[in-house]
Protein backbone atom coordinates (compact mmCIF):
# COMPACT_ATOMS: atom_id res chain seq x y z
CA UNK A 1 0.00 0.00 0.00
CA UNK A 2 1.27 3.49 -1.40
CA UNK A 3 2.25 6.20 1.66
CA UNK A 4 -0.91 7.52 2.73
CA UNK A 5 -0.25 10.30 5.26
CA UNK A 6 2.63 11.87 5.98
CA UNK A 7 2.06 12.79 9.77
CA UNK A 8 0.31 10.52 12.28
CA UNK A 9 -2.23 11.54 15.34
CA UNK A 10 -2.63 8.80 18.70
CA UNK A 11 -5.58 8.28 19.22
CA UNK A 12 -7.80 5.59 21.89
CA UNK A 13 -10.40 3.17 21.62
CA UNK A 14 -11.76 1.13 24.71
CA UNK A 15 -14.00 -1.62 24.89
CA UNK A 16 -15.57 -2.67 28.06
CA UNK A 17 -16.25 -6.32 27.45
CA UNK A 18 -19.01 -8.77 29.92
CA UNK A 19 -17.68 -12.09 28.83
CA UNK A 20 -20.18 -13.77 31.06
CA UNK A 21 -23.31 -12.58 29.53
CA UNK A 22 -21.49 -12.21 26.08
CA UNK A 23 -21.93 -8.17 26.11
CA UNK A 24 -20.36 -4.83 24.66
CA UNK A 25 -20.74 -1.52 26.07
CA UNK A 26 -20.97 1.17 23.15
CA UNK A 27 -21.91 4.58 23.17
CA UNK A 28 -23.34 6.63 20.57
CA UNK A 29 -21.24 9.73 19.94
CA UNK A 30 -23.11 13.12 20.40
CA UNK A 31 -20.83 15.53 19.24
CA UNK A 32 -17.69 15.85 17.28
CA UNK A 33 -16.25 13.66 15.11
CA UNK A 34 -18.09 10.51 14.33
CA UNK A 35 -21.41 12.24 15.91
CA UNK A 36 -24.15 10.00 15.51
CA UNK A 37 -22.32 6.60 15.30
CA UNK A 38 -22.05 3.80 17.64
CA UNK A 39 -18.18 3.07 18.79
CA UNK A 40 -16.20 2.05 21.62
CA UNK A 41 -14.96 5.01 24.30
CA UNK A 42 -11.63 6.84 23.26
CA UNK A 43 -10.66 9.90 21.69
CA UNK A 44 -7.13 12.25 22.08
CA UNK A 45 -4.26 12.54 24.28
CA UNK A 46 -3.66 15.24 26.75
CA UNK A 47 -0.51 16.96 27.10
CA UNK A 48 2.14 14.45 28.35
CA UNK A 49 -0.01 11.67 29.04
CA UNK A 50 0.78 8.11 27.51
CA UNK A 51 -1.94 6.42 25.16
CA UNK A 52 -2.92 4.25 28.15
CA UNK A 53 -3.37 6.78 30.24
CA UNK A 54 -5.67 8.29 28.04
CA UNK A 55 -7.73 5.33 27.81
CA UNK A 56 -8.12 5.25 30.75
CA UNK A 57 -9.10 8.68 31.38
CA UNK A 58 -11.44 8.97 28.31
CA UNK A 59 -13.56 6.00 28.82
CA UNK A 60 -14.14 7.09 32.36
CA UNK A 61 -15.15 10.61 30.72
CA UNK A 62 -17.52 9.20 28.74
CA UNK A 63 -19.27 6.71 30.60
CA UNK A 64 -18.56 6.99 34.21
CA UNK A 65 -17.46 3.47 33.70
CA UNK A 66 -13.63 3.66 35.59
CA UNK A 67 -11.27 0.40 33.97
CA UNK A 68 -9.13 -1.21 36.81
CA UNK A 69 -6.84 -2.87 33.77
CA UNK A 70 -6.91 -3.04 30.21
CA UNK A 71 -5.48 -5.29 27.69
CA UNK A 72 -4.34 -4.09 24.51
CA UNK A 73 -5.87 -5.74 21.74
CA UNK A 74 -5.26 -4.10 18.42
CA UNK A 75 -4.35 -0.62 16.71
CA UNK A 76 -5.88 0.93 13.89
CA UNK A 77 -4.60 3.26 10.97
CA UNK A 78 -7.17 5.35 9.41
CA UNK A 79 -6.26 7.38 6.81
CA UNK A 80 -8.89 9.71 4.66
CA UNK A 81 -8.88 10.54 1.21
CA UNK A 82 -7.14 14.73 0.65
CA UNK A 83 -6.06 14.58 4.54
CA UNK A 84 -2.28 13.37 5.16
CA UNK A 85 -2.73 13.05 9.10
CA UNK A 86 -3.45 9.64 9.64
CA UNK A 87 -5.62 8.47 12.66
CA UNK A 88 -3.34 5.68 15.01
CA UNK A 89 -5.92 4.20 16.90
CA UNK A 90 -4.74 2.11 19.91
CA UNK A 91 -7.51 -0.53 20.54
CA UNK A 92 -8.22 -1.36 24.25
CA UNK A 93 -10.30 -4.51 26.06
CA UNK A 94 -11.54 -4.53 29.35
CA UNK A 95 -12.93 -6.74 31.58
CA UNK A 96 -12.45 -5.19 34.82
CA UNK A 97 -14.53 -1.57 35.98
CA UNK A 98 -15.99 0.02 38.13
CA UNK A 99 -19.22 1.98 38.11
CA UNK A 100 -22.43 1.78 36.13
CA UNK A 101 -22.42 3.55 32.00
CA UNK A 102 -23.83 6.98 32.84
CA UNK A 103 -24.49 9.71 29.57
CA UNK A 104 -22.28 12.45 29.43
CA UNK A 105 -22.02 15.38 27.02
CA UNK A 106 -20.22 13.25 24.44
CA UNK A 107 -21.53 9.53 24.56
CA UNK A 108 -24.82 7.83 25.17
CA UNK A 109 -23.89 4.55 26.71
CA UNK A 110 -25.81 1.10 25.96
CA UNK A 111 -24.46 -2.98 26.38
CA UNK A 112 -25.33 -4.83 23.20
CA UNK A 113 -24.90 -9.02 23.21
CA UNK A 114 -22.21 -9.79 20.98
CA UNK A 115 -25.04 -11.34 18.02
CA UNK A 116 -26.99 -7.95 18.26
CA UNK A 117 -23.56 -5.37 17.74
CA UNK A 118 -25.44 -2.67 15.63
CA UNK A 119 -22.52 -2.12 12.70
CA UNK A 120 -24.99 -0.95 10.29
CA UNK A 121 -24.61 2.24 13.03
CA UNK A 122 -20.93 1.92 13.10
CA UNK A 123 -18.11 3.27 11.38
CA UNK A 124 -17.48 0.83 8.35
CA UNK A 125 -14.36 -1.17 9.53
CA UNK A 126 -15.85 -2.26 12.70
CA UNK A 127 -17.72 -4.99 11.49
CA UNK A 128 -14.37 -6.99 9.79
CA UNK A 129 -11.72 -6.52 12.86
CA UNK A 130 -14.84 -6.24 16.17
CA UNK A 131 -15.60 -9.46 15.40
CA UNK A 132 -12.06 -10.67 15.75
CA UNK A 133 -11.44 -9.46 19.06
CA UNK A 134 -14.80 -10.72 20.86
CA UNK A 135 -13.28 -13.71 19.11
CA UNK A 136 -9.95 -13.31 21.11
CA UNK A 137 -7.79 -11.96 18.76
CA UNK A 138 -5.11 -9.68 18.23
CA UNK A 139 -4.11 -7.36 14.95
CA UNK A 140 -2.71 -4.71 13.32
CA UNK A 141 -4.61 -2.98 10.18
CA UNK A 142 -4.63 -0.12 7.83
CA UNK A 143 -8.14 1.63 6.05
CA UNK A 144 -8.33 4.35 3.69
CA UNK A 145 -11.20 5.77 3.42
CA UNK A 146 -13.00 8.18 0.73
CA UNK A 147 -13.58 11.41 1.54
CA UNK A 148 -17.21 10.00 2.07
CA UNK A 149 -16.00 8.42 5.47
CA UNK A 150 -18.16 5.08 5.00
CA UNK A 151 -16.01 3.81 1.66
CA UNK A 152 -12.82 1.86 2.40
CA UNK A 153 -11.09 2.33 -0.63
CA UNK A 154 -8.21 -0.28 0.45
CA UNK A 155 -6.88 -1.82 3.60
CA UNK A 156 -4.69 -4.34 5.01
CA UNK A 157 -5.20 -6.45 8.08
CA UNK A 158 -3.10 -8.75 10.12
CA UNK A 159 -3.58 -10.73 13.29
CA UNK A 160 -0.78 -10.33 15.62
CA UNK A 161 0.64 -12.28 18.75
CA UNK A 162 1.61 -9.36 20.15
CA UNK A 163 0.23 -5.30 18.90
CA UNK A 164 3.13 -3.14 18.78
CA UNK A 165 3.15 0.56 20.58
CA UNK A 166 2.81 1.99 17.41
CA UNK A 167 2.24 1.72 13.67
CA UNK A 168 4.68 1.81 10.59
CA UNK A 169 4.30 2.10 7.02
């Protein structure tokens, strides 16, 4: 795949997972970017803090819901058609929190079972690596989307042993 940004912005994802009753908390976004889709918690990093830290804070922002641990599970390059930043997005499980999903400002929280994930509400690439992780598995993958932001025009994908801290071209 041809060099599709030239700059690269961190970025968090969290997934607060109920393995017992087979359940995902999501959130629909209210505001900002992605407003009006269903996603996992996450967003940017504050000044001097480390993706995990982030993570942690953001997902606690955004649905009261506090992690004790997390386990990283994946990391995500989006890239958009005329915009060279690419979007590093550091993909987080956990299992352990405290505190029931509250709405905030920014995200309307709501636990789906794992058959009933609602991707046709979703940003477009959820629905080939979500899957993979409720299914226990690592990766490491690339989209580019159209300025459209719902048409992958390519994308590679790889299941890892291990996701690295951060991704390379």
């Amino acid at each position: 795949m041809p060099q599709l940004y030239t700059s690269k912005k961190p970025l968090t994802l969290v997934f607060p997972i109920d393995w017992e009753n087979k359940k995902i908390l999501l959130g629909m976004k209210k505001r900002g970017f992605g407003v009006n889709k269903i996603n996992g918690f996450g967003g940017k990093l504050e000044p001097g803090e480390t993706v995990e830290q982030a993570a942690y804070r953001e997902l606690l922002e955004e649905s009261m819901v506090e992690a004790q641990n997390m386990i990283k599970v994946g990391l995500n390059m989006f890239t958009f058609e005329g915009d060279s930043v690419g979007l590093e997005v550091h993909v987080y499980l956990t299992t352990d929190y405290r505190g029931e999903p509250q709405e905030t400002n920014e995200m309307r929280p709501e636990w789906y079972d794992f058959d009933k994930i609602p991707f046709e509400q979703m940003w477009t690439d959820d629905a080939y690596w979500l899957p993979k992780v409720l299914n226990h598995e690592k990766f490491v993958a690339q989209y580019h989307f159209a300025q459209d932001q719902t048409t992958i025009l390519s994308e590679t994908f790889n299941l890892v042993d291990t996701v690295p801290d951060d991704y390379e071209q």
